[in-house]
PDB file of N, CA and C in Angstrom:
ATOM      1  N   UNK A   1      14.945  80.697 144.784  1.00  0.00           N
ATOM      2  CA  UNK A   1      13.730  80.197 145.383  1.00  0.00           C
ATOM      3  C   UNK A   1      13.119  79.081 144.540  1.00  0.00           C
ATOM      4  N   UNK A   2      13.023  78.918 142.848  1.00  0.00           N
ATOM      5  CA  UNK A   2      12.437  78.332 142.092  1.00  0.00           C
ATOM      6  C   UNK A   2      13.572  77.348 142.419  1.00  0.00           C
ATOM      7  N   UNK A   3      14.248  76.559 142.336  1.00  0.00           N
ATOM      8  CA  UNK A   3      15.561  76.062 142.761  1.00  0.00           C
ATOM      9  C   UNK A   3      15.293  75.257 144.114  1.00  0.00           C
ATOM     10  N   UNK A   4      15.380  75.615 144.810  1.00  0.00           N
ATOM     11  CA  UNK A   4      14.637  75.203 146.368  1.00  0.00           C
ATOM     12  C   UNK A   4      13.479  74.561 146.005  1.00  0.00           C
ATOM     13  N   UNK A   5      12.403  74.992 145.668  1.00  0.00           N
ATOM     14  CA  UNK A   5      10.790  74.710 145.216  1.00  0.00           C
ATOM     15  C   UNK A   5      10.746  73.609 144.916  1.00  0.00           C
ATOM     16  N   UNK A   6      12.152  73.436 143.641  1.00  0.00           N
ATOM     17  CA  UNK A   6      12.121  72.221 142.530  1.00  0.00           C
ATOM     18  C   UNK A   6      12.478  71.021 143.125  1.00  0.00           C
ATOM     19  N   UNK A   7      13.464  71.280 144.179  1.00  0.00           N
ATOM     20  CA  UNK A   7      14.139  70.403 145.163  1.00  0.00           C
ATOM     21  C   UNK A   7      13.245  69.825 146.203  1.00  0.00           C
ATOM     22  N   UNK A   8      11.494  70.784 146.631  1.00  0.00           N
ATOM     23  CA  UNK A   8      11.028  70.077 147.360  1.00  0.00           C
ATOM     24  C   UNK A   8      11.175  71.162 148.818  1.00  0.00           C
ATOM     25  N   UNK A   9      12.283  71.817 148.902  1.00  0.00           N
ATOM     26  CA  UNK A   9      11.888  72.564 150.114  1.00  0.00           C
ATOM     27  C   UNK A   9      11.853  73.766 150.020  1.00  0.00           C
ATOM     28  N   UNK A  10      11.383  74.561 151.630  1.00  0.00           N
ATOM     29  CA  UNK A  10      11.253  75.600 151.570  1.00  0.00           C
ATOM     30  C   UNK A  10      12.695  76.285 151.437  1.00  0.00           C
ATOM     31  N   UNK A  11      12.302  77.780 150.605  1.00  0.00           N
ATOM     32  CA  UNK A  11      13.498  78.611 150.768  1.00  0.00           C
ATOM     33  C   UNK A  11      14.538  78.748 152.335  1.00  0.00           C
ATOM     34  N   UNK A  12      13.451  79.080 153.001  1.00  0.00           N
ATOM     35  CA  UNK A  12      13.751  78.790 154.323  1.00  0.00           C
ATOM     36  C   UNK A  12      14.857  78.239 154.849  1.00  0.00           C
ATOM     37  N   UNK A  13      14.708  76.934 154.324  1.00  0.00           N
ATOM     38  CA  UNK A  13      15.371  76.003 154.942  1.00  0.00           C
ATOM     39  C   UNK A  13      16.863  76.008 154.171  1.00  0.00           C
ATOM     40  N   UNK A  14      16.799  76.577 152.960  1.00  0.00           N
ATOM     41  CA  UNK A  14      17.897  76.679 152.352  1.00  0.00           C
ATOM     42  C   UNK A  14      18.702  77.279 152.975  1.00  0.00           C
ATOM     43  N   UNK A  15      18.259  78.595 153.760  1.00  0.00           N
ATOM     44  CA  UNK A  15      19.085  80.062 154.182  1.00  0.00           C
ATOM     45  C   UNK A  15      19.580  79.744 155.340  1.00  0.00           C
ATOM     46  N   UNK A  16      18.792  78.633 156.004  1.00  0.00           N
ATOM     47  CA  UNK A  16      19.387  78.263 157.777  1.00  0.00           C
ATOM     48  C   UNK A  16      20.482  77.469 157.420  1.00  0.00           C
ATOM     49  N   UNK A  17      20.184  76.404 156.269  1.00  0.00           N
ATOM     50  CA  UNK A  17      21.572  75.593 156.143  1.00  0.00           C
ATOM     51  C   UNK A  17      22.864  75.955 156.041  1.00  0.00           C
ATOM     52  N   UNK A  18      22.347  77.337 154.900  1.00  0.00           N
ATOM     53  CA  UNK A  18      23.850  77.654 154.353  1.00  0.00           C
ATOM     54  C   UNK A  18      24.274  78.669 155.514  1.00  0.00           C
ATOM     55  N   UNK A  19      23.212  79.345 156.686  1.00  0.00           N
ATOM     56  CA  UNK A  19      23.857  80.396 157.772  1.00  0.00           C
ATOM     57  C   UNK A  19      24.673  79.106 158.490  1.00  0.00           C
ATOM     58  N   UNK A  20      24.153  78.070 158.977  1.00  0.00           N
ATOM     59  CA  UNK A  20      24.980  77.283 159.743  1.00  0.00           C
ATOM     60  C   UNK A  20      25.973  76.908 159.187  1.00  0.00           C
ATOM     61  N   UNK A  21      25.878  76.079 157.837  1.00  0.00           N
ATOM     62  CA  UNK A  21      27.366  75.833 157.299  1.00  0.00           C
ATOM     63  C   UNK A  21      28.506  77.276 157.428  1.00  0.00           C
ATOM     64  N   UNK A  22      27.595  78.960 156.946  1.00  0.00           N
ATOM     65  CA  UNK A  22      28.927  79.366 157.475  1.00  0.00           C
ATOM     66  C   UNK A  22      29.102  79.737 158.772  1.00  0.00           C
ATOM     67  N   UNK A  23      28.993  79.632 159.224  1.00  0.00           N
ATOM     68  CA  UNK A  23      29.157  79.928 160.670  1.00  0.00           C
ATOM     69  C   UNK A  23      30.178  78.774 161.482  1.00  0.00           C
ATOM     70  N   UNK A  24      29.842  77.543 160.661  1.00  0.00           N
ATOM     71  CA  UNK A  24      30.730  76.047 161.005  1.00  0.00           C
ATOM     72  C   UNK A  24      32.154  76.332 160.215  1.00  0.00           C
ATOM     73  N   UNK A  25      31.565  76.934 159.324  1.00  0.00           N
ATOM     74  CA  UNK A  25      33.325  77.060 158.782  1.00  0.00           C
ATOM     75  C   UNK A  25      33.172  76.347 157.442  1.00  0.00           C
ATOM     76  N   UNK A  26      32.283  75.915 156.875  1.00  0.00           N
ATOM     77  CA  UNK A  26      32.296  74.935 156.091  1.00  0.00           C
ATOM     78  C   UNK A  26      31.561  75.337 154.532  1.00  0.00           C
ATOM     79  N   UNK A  27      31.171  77.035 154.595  1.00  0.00           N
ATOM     80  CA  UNK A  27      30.631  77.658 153.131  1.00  0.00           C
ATOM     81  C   UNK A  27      32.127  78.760 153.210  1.00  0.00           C
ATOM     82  N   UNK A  28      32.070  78.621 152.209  1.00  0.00           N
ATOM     83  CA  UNK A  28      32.861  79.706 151.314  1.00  0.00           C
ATOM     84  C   UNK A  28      31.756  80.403 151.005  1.00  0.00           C
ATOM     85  N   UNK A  29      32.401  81.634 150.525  1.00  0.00           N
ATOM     86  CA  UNK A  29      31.992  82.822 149.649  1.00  0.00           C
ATOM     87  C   UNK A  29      32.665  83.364 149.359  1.00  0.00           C
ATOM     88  N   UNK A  30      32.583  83.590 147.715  1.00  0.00           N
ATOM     89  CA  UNK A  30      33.728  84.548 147.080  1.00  0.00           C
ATOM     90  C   UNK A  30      33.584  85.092 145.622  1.00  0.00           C
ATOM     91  N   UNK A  31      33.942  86.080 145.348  1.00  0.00           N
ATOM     92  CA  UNK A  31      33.103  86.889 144.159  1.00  0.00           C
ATOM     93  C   UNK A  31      33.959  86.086 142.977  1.00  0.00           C
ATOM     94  N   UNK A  32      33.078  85.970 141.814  1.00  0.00           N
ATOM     95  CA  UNK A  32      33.663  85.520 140.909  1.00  0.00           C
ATOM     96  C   UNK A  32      33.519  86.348 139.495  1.00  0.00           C
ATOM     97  N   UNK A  33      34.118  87.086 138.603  1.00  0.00           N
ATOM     98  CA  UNK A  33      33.530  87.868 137.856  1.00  0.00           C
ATOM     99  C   UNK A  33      33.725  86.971 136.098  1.00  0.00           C
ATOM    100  N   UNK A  34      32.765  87.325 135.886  1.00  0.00           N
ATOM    101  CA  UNK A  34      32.661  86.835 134.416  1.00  0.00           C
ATOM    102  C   UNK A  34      33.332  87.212 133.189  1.00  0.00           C
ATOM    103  N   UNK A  35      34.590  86.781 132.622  1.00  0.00           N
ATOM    104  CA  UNK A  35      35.422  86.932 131.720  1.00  0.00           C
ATOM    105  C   UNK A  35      34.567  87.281 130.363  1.00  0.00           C
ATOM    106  N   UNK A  36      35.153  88.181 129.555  1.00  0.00           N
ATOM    107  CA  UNK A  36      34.156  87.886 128.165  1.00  0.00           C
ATOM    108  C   UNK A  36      35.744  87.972 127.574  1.00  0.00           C
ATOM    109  N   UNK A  37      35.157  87.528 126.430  1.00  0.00           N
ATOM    110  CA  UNK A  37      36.260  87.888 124.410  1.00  0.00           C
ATOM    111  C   UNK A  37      36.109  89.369 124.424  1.00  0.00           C
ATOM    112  N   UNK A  38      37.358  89.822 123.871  1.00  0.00           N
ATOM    113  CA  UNK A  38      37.656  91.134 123.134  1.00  0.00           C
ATOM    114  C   UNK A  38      36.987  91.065 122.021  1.00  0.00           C
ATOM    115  N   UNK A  39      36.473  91.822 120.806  1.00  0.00           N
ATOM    116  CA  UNK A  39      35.363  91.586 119.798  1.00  0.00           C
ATOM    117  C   UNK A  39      36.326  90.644 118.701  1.00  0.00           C
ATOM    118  N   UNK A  40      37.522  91.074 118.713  1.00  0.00           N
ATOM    119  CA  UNK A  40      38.157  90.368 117.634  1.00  0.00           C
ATOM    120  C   UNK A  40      38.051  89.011 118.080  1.00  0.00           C
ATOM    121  N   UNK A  41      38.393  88.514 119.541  1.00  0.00           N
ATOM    122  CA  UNK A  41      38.789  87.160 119.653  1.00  0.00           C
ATOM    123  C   UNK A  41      37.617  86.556 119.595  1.00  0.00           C
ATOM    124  N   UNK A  42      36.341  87.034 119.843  1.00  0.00           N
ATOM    125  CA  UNK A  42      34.621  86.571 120.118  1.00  0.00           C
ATOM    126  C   UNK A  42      34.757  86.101 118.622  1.00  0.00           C
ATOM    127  N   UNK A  43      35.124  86.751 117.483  1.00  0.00           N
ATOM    128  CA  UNK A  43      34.256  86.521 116.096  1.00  0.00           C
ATOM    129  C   UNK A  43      35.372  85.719 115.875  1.00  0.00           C
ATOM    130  N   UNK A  44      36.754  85.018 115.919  1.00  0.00           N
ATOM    131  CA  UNK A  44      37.685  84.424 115.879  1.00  0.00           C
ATOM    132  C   UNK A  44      36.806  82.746 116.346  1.00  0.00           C
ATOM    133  N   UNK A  45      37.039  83.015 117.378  1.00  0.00           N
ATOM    134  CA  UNK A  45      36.296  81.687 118.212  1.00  0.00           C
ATOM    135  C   UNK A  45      34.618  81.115 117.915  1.00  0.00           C
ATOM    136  N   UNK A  46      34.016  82.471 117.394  1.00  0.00           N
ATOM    137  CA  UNK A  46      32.686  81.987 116.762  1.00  0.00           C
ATOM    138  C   UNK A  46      33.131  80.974 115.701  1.00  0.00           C
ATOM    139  N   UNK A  47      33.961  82.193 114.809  1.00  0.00           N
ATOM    140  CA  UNK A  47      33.998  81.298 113.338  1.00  0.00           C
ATOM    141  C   UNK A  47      34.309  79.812 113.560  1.00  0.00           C
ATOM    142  N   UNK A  48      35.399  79.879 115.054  1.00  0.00           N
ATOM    143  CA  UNK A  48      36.129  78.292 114.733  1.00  0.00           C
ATOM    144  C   UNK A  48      35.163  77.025 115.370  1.00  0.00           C
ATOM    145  N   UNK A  49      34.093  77.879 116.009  1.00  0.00           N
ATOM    146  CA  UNK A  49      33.011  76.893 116.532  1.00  0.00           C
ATOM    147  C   UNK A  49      32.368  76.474 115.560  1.00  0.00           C
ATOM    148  N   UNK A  50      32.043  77.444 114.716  1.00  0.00           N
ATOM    149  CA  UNK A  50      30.824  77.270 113.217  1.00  0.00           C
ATOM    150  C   UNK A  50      31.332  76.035 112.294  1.00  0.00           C
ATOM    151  N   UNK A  51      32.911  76.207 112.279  1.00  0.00           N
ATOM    152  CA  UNK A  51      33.869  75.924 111.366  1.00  0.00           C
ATOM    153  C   UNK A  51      33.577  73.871 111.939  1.00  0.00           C
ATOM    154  N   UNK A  52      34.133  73.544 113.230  1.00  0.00           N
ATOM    155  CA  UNK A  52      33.700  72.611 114.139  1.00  0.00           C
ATOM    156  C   UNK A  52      32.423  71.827 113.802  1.00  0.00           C
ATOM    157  N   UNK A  53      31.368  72.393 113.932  1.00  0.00           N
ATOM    158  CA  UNK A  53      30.184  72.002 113.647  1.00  0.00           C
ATOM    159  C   UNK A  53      29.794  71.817 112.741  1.00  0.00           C
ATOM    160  N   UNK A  54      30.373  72.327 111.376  1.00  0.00           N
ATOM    161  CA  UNK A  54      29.925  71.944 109.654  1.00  0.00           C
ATOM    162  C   UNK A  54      31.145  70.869 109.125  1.00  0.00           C
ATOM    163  N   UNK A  55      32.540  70.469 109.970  1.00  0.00           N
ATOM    164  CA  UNK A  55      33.272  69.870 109.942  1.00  0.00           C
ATOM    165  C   UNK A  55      34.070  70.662 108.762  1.00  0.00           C
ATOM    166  N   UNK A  56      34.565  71.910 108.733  1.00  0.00           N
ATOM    167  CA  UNK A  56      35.621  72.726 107.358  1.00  0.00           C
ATOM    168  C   UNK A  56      36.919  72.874 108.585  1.00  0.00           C
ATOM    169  N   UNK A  57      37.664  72.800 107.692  1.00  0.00           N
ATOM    170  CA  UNK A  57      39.051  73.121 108.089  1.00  0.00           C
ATOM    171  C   UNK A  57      39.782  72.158 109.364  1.00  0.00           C
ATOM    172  N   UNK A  58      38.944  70.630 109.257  1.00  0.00           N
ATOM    173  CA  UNK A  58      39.509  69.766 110.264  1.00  0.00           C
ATOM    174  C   UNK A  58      40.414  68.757 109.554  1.00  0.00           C
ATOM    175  N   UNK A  59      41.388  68.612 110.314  1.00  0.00           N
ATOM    176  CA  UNK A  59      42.110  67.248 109.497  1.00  0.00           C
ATOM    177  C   UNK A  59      41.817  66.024 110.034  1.00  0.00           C
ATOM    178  N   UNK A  60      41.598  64.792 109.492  1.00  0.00           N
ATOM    179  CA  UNK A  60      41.035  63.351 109.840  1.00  0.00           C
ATOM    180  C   UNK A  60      41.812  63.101 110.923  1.00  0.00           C
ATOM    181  N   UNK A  61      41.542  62.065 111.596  1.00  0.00           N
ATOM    182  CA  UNK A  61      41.829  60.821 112.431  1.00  0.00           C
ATOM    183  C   UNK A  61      43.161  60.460 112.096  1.00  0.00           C
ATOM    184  N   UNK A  62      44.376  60.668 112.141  1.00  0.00           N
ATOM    185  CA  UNK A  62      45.236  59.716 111.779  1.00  0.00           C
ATOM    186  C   UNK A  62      46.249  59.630 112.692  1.00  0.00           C
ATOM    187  N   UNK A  63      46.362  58.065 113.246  1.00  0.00           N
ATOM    188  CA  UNK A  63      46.438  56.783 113.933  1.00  0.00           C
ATOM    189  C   UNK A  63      48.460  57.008 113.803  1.00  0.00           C
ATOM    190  N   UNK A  64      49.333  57.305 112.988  1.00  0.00           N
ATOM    191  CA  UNK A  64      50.109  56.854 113.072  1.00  0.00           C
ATOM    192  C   UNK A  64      50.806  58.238 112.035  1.00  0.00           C
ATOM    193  N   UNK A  65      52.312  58.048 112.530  1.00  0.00           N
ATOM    194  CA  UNK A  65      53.000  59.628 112.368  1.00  0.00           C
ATOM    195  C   UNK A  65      52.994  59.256 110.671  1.00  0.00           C
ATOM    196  N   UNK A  66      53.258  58.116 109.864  1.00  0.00           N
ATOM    197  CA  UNK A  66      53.624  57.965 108.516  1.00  0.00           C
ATOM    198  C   UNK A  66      51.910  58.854 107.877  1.00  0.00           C
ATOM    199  N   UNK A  67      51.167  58.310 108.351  1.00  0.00           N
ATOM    200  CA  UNK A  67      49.962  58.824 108.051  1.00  0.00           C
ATOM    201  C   UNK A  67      49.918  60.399 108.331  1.00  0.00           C
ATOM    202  N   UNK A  68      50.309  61.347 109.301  1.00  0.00           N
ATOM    203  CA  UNK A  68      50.455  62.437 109.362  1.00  0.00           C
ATOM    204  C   UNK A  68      51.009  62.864 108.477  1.00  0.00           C
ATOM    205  N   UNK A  69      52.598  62.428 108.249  1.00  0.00           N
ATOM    206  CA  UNK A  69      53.395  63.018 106.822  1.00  0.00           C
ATOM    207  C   UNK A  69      52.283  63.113 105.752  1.00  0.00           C
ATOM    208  N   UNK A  70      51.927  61.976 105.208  1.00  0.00           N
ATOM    209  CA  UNK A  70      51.551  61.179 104.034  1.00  0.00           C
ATOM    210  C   UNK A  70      50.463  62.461 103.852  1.00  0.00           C
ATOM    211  N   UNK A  71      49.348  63.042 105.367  1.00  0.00           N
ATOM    212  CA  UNK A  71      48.654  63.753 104.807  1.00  0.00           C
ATOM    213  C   UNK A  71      49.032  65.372 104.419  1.00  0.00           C
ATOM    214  N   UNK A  72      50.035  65.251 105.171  1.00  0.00           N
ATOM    215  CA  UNK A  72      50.534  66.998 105.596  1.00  0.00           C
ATOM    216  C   UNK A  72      51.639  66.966 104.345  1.00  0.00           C
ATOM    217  N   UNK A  73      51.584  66.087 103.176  1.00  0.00           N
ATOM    218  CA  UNK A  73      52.491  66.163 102.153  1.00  0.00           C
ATOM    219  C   UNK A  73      51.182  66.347 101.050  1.00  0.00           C
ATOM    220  N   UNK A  74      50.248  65.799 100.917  1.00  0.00           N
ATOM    221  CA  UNK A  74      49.513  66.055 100.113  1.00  0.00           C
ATOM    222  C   UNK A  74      48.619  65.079  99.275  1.00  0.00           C
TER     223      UNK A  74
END
Protein backbone atom coordinates (compact mmCIF):
# COMPACT_ATOMS: atom_id res chain seq x y z
CA UNK A 1 0.00 0.00 0.00
CA UNK A 2 2.95 2.47 1.10
CA UNK A 3 4.36 1.54 -2.43
CA UNK A 4 1.21 2.50 -4.36
CA UNK A 5 0.86 5.81 -2.07
CA UNK A 6 4.53 6.66 -3.09
CA UNK A 7 3.68 6.11 -6.73
CA UNK A 8 0.70 8.48 -6.42
CA UNK A 9 -2.17 5.98 -6.60
CA UNK A 10 -4.70 4.35 -4.95
CA UNK A 11 -4.16 0.76 -3.70
CA UNK A 12 -7.16 0.16 -5.53
CA UNK A 13 -6.12 0.71 -8.59
CA UNK A 14 -3.14 -1.42 -8.15
CA UNK A 15 -5.40 -4.67 -7.42
CA UNK A 16 -7.75 -4.03 -10.64
CA UNK A 17 -4.59 -3.79 -12.77
CA UNK A 18 -2.87 -6.70 -11.67
CA UNK A 19 -6.73 -8.78 -11.56
CA UNK A 20 -6.92 -7.76 -15.27
CA UNK A 21 -3.40 -8.41 -16.27
CA UNK A 22 -4.14 -11.90 -14.80
CA UNK A 23 -6.98 -12.71 -16.17
CA UNK A 24 -5.34 -11.39 -19.80
CA UNK A 25 -2.77 -13.82 -19.36
CA UNK A 26 -0.14 -11.43 -18.88
CA UNK A 27 0.82 -11.71 -14.64
CA UNK A 28 2.55 -14.57 -13.51
CA UNK A 29 2.57 -15.82 -10.09
CA UNK A 30 4.86 -18.04 -8.53
CA UNK A 31 6.32 -18.85 -5.13
CA UNK A 32 9.79 -18.11 -4.69
CA UNK A 33 11.55 -19.29 -1.47
CA UNK A 34 14.51 -17.67 0.04
CA UNK A 35 17.86 -19.59 0.02
CA UNK A 36 20.08 -18.96 3.15
CA UNK A 37 24.11 -20.24 3.95
CA UNK A 38 24.65 -23.30 6.06
CA UNK A 39 26.45 -21.59 9.29
CA UNK A 40 29.81 -22.72 8.08
CA UNK A 41 29.42 -21.27 4.55
CA UNK A 42 27.60 -17.79 6.12
CA UNK A 43 30.91 -17.14 8.34
CA UNK A 44 33.15 -18.34 5.21
CA UNK A 45 31.54 -15.70 2.90
CA UNK A 46 31.27 -13.06 5.76
CA UNK A 47 34.95 -13.31 6.35
CA UNK A 48 35.61 -13.07 2.47
CA UNK A 49 33.33 -9.95 2.26
CA UNK A 50 35.19 -8.28 5.37
CA UNK A 51 38.41 -9.54 3.79
CA UNK A 52 37.10 -7.48 0.22
CA UNK A 53 36.36 -4.39 1.92
CA UNK A 54 39.70 -3.83 4.06
CA UNK A 55 41.46 -5.02 0.73
CA UNK A 56 43.62 -8.43 2.74
CA UNK A 57 44.19 -11.33 0.81
CA UNK A 58 43.65 -9.67 -2.81
CA UNK A 59 46.18 -9.92 -5.50
CA UNK A 60 46.79 -6.59 -7.75
CA UNK A 61 45.74 -5.75 -11.20
CA UNK A 62 48.00 -7.54 -13.42
CA UNK A 63 47.62 -6.71 -17.15
CA UNK A 64 49.77 -9.45 -18.61
CA UNK A 65 50.55 -13.38 -17.90
CA UNK A 66 54.66 -12.44 -17.39
CA UNK A 67 53.34 -10.21 -14.63
CA UNK A 68 51.18 -13.05 -13.12
CA UNK A 69 54.30 -15.43 -12.99
CA UNK A 70 56.59 -12.61 -11.83
CA UNK A 71 53.93 -12.17 -8.95
CA UNK A 72 52.88 -15.77 -8.15
CA UNK A 73 56.88 -16.41 -8.00
CA UNK A 74 57.50 -13.93 -5.45
Amino acid sequence: MKKAQSEGMPFGVVLKLATKAFVDGTLGIRLVSSESFNPATRKAVDEMIKDVKTGKNLSPRLRTAKEAVAYLRG
